[in-house]
Protein backbone atom coordinates (compact mmCIF):
# COMPACT_ATOMS: atom_id res chain seq x y z
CA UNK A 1 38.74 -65.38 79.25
CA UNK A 2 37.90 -66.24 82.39
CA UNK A 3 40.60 -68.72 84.52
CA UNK A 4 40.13 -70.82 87.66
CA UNK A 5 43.16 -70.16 90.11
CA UNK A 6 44.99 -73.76 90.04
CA UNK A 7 45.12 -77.10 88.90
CA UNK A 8 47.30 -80.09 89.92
CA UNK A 9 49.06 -82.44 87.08
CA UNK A 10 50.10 -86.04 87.87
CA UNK A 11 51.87 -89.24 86.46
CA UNK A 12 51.08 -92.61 87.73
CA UNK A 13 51.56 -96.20 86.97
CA UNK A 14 50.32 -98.77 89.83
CA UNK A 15 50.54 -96.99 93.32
CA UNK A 16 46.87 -96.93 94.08
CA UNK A 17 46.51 -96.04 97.85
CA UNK A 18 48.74 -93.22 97.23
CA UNK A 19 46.62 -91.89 94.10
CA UNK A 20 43.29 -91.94 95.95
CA UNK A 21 45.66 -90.04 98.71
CA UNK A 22 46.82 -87.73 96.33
CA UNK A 23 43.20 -86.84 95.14
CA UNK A 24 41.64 -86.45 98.56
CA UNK A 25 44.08 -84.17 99.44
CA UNK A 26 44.93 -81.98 96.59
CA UNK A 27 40.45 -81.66 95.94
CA UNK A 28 40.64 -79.51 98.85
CA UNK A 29 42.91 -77.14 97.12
CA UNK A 30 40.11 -76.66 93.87
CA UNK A 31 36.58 -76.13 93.08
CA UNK A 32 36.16 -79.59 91.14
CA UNK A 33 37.95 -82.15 90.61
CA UNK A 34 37.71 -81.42 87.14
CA UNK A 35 40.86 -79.38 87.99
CA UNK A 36 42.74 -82.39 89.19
CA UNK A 37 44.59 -83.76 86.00
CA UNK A 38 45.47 -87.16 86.64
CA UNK A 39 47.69 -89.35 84.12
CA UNK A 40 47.67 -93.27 83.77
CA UNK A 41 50.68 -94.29 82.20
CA UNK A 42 49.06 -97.50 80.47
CA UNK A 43 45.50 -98.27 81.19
CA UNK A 44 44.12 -99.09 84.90
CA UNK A 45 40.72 -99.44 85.69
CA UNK A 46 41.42 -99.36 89.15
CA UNK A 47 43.35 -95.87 88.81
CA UNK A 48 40.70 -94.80 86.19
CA UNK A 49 37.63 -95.61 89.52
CA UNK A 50 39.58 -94.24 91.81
CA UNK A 51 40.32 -90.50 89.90
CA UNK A 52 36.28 -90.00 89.16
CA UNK A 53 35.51 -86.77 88.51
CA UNK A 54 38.93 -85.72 87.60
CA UNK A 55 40.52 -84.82 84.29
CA UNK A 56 42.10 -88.61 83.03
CA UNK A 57 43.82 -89.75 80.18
CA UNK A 58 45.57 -92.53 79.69
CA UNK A 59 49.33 -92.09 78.09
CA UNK A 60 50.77 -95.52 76.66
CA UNK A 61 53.41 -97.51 78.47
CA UNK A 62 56.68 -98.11 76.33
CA UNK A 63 58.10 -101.62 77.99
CA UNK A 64 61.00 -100.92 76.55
CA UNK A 65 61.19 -97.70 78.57
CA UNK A 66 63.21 -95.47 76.15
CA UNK A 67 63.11 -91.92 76.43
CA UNK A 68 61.16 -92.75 79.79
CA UNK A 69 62.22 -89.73 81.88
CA UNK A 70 62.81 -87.13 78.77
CA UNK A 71 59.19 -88.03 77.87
CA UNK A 72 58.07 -87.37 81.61
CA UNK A 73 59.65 -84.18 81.57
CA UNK A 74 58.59 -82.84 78.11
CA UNK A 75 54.92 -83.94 79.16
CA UNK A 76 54.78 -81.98 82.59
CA UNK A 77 56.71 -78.26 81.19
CA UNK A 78 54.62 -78.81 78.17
CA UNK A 79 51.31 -78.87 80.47
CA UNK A 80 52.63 -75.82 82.31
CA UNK A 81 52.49 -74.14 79.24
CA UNK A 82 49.17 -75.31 77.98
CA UNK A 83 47.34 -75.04 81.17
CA UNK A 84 48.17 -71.54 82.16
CA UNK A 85 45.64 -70.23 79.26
CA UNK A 86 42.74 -71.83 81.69
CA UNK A 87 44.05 -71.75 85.72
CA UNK A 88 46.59 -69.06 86.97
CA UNK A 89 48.60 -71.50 88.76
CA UNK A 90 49.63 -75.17 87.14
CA UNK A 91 51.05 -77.30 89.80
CA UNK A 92 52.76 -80.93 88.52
CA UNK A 93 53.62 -83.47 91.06
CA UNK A 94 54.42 -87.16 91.54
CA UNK A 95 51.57 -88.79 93.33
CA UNK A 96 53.69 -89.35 96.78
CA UNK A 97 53.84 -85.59 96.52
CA UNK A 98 51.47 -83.40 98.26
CA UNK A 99 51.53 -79.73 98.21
CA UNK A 100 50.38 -78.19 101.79
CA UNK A 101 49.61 -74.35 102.99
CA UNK A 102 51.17 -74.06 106.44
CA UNK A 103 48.51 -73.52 109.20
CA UNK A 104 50.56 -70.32 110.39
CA UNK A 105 50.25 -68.39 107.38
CA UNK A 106 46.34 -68.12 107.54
CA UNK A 107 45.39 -67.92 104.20
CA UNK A 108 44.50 -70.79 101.30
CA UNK A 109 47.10 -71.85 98.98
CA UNK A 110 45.39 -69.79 96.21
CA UNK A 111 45.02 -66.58 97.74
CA UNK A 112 48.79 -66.40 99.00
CA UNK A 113 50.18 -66.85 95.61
CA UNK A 114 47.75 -64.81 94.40
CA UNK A 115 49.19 -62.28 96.81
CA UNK A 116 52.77 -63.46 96.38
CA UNK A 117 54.27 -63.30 92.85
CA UNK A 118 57.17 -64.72 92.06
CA UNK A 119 60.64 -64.31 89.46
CA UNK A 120 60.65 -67.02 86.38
CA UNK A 121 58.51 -69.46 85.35
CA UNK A 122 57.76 -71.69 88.63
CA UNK A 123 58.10 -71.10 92.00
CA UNK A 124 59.26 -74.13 94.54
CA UNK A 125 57.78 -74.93 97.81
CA UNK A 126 59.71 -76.50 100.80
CA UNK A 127 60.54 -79.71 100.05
CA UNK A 128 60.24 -82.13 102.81
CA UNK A 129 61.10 -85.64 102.96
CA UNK A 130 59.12 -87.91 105.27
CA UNK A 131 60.70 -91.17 106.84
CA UNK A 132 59.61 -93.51 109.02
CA UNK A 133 61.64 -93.02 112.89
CA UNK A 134 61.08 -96.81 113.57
CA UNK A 135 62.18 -96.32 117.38
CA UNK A 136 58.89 -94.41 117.89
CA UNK A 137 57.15 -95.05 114.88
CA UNK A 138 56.73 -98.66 115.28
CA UNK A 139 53.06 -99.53 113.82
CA UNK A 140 52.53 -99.86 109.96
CA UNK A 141 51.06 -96.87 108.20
CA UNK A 142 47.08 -97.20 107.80
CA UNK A 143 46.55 -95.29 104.61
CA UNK A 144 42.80 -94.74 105.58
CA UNK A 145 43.90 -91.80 108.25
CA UNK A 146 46.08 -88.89 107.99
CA UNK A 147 49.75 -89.90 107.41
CA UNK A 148 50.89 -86.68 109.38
CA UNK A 149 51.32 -87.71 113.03
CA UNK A 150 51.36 -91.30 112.16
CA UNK A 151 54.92 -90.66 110.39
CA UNK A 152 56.32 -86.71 111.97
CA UNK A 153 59.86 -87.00 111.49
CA UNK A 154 62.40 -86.42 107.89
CA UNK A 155 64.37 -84.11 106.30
CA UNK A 156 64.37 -80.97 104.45
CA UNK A 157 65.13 -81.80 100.97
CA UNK A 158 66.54 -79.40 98.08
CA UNK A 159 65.55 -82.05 95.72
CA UNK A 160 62.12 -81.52 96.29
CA UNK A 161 62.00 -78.15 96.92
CA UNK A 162 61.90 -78.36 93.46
CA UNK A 163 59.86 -75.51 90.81
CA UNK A 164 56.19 -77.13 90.21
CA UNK A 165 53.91 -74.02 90.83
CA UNK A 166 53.85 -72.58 87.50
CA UNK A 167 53.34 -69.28 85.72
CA UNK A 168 54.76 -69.86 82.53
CA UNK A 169 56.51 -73.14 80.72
CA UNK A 170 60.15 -72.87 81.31
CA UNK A 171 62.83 -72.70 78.85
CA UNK A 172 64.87 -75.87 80.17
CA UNK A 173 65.67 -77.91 82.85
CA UNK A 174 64.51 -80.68 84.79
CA UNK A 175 61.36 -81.90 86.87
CA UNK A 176 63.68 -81.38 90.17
CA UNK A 177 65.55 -78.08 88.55
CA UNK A 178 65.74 -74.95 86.31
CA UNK A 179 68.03 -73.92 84.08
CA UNK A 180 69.47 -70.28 84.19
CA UNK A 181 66.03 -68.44 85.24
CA UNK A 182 65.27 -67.28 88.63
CA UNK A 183 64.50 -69.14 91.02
CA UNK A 184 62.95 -69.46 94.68
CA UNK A 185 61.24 -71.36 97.61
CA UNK A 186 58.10 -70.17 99.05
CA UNK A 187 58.78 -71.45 102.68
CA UNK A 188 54.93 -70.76 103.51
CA UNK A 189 54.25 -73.32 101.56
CA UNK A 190 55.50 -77.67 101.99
CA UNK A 191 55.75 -79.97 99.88
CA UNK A 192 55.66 -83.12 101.60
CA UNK A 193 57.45 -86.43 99.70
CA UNK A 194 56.30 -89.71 100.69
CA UNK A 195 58.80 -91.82 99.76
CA UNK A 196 60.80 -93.33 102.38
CA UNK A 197 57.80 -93.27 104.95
CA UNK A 198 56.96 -96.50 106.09
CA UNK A 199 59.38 -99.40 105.54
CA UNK A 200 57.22 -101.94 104.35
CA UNK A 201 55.87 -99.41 101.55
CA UNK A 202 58.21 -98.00 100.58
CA UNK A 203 60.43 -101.33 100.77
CA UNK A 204 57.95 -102.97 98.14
CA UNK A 205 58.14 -99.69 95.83
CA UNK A 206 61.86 -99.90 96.36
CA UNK A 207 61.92 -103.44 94.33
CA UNK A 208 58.98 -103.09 92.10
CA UNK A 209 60.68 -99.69 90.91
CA UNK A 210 64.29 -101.55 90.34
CA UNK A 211 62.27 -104.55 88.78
CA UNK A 212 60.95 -101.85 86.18
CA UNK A 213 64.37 -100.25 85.28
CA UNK A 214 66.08 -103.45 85.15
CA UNK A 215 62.93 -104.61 82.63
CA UNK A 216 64.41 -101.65 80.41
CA UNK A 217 67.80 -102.26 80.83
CA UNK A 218 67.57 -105.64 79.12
CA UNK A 219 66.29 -103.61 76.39
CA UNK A 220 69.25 -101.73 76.21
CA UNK A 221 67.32 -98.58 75.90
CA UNK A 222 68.44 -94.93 77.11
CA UNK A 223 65.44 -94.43 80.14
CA UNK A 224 67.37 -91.82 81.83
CA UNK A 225 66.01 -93.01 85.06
CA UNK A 226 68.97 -92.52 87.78
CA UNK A 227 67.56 -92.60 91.58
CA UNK A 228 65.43 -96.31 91.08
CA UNK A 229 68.36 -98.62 91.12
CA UNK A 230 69.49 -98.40 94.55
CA UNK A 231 66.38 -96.87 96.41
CA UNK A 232 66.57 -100.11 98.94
CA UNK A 233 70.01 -98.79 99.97
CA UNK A 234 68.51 -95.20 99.76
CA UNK A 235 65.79 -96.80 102.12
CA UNK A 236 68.04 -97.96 104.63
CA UNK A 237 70.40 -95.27 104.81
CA UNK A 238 67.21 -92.71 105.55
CA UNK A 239 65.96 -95.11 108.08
CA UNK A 240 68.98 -95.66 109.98
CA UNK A 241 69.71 -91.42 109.99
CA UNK A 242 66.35 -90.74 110.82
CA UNK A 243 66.91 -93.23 114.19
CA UNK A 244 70.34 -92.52 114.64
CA UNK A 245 69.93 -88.72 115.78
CA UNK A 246 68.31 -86.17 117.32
CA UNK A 247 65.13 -84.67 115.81
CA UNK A 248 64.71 -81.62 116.89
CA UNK A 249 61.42 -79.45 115.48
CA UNK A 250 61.42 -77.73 112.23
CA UNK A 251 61.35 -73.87 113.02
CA UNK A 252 61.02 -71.10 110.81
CA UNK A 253 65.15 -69.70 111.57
CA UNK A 254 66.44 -73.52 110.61
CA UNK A 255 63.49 -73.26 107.58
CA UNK A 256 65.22 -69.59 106.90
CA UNK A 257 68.20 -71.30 106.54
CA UNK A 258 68.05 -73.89 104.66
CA UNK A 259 66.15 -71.82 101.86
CA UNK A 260 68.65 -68.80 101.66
CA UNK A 261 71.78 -71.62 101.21
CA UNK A 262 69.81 -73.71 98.75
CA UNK A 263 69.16 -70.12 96.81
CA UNK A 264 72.89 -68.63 97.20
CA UNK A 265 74.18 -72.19 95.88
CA UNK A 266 71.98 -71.90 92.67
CA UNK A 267 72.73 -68.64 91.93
CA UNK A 268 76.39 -68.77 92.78
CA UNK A 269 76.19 -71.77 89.99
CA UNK A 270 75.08 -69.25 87.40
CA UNK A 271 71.59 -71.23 87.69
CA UNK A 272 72.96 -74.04 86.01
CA UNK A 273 72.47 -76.79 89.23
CA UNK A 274 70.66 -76.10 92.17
CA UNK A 275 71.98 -78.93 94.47
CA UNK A 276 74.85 -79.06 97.20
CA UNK A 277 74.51 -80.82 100.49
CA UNK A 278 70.64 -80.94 99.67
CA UNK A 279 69.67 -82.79 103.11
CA UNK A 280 68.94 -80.99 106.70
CA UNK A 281 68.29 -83.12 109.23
CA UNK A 282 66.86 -85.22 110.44
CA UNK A 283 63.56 -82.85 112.07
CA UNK A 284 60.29 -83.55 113.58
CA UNK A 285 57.62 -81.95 111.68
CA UNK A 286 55.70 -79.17 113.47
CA UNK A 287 52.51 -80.47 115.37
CA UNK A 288 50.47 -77.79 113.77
CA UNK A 289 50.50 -80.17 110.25
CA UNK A 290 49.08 -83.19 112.10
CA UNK A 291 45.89 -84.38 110.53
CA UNK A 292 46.29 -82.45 107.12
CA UNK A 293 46.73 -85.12 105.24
């Protein structure tokens, strides 16, 4: 049977400008857009117009949001599983995630991990956490050009160099970790998290998202949601590091290691949590990513 070489899985509820980001981007990566599976969790015709030509379906959305991250989670290793019979490479992400080849290496994302196999079920790529430097970054983002070199400052992240290219569904886990199976980050390739990247977007997500979990809470349900709560205080406390010190640019020795400690602290866990001091910097992102996306 013949296969294509990838396909990208997402989630999304609201978040509109950041879908029809998501999809630009992430088409260049594919033959059709066919390939890009998008998600609408609960109907949207304004998500539905926006993802044309991709793969949609609609999930439904529980108010009550029980089981809301355990459902999440079964749904995206499930797809790796299901997928791999049709692309060689099933890649799930959040829609403010955006998987991107570094210039330097010369080659598309589907030829180097075509040329670079990897140990266990998913491979991770360098996760990188954008933020807004507000004493230089001082305009709004426009979401109709590039973010990169609008917003060129954050921090490496362990917790989103996180496994997402897959090769086979893994045996446990979570959408951020793996559980006892090898494990590694690609440092050719970036994953780029727009989360805390402009304070007046990600300010609004910060309450709409705490407005949602406190909506299940009064249902006294079990969402399993932990990071939505207090991402206004996450907010601020990125902004202020992110002003507060030097920024220095990424380069591939502080890359180098940052990915060897993140690996020797998961393995000297036994693979059971991948996570310790997660965080590096704050860094300016190379100018050779400017204009990707």
């Amino acid at each position: 049977m013949s296969v294509e070489p990838i396909c990208f899985v997402t989630m999304v509820r609201g978040d509109h400008a950041m879908l029809a980001k998501w999809i630009a981007h992430h088409s260049g990566h594919v033959a059709s857009r066919s390939a890009l599976h998008v998600f609408l969790h609960g109907e949207d015709a304004e998500l539905r117009r926006i993802a044309e030509g991709c793969s949609v379906i609609t999930l439904p959305f529980d108010p009550t949001g029980a089981g809301f991250e355990d459902a999440r989670r079964q749904l995206f290793f499930g797809l790796a599983g299901a997928l791999r019979g049709y692309y060689r490479h099933v890649i799930t992400l959040d829609c403010d995630e955006f998987v991107v080849m570094d210039p330097a290496a010369g080659t598309s994302l589907a030829e180097h991990l075509d040329a670079h196999p990897f140990e266990g079920p998913a491979l991770s790529p360098l996760g990188f956490d954008v933020v807004q430097r507000r004493r230089v970054e001082k305009d709004p983002v426009d979401m109709s050009r590039p973010i990169l070199g609008q917003r060129s400052f954050g921090f490496l992240d362990g917790t989103y160099s996180k496994p997402c290219i897959f090769r086979r569904q893994p045996n446990g886990g979570t959408q951020h970790s793996l559980a006892g199976e090898e494990w590694e980050i690609d440092p050719a390739i970036f994953l780029f998290h727009f989360r805390f990247f402009d304070v007046d977007v990600s300010g609004q997500l910060a309450k709409d998202r705490a407005a949602m979990v406190q909506s299940f809470n009064e249902h006294g349900t079990k969402h399993g949601i932990g990071t939505w709560t207090d991402r206004d205080v996450r907010l601020a406390r990125a902004l202020k590091l992110a002003d507060a010190k030097d920024c220095p640019e990424l380069t591939p020795e502080l890359v180098e290691a940052f990915r060897t400690g993140q690996i020797d602290n998961y393995k000297s866990r036994g693979g059971r949590f991948m996570w310790k001091d997660p965080r590096r910097g704050p860094y300016r992102i190379p100018t050779r990513f400017e204009g990707i996306l």
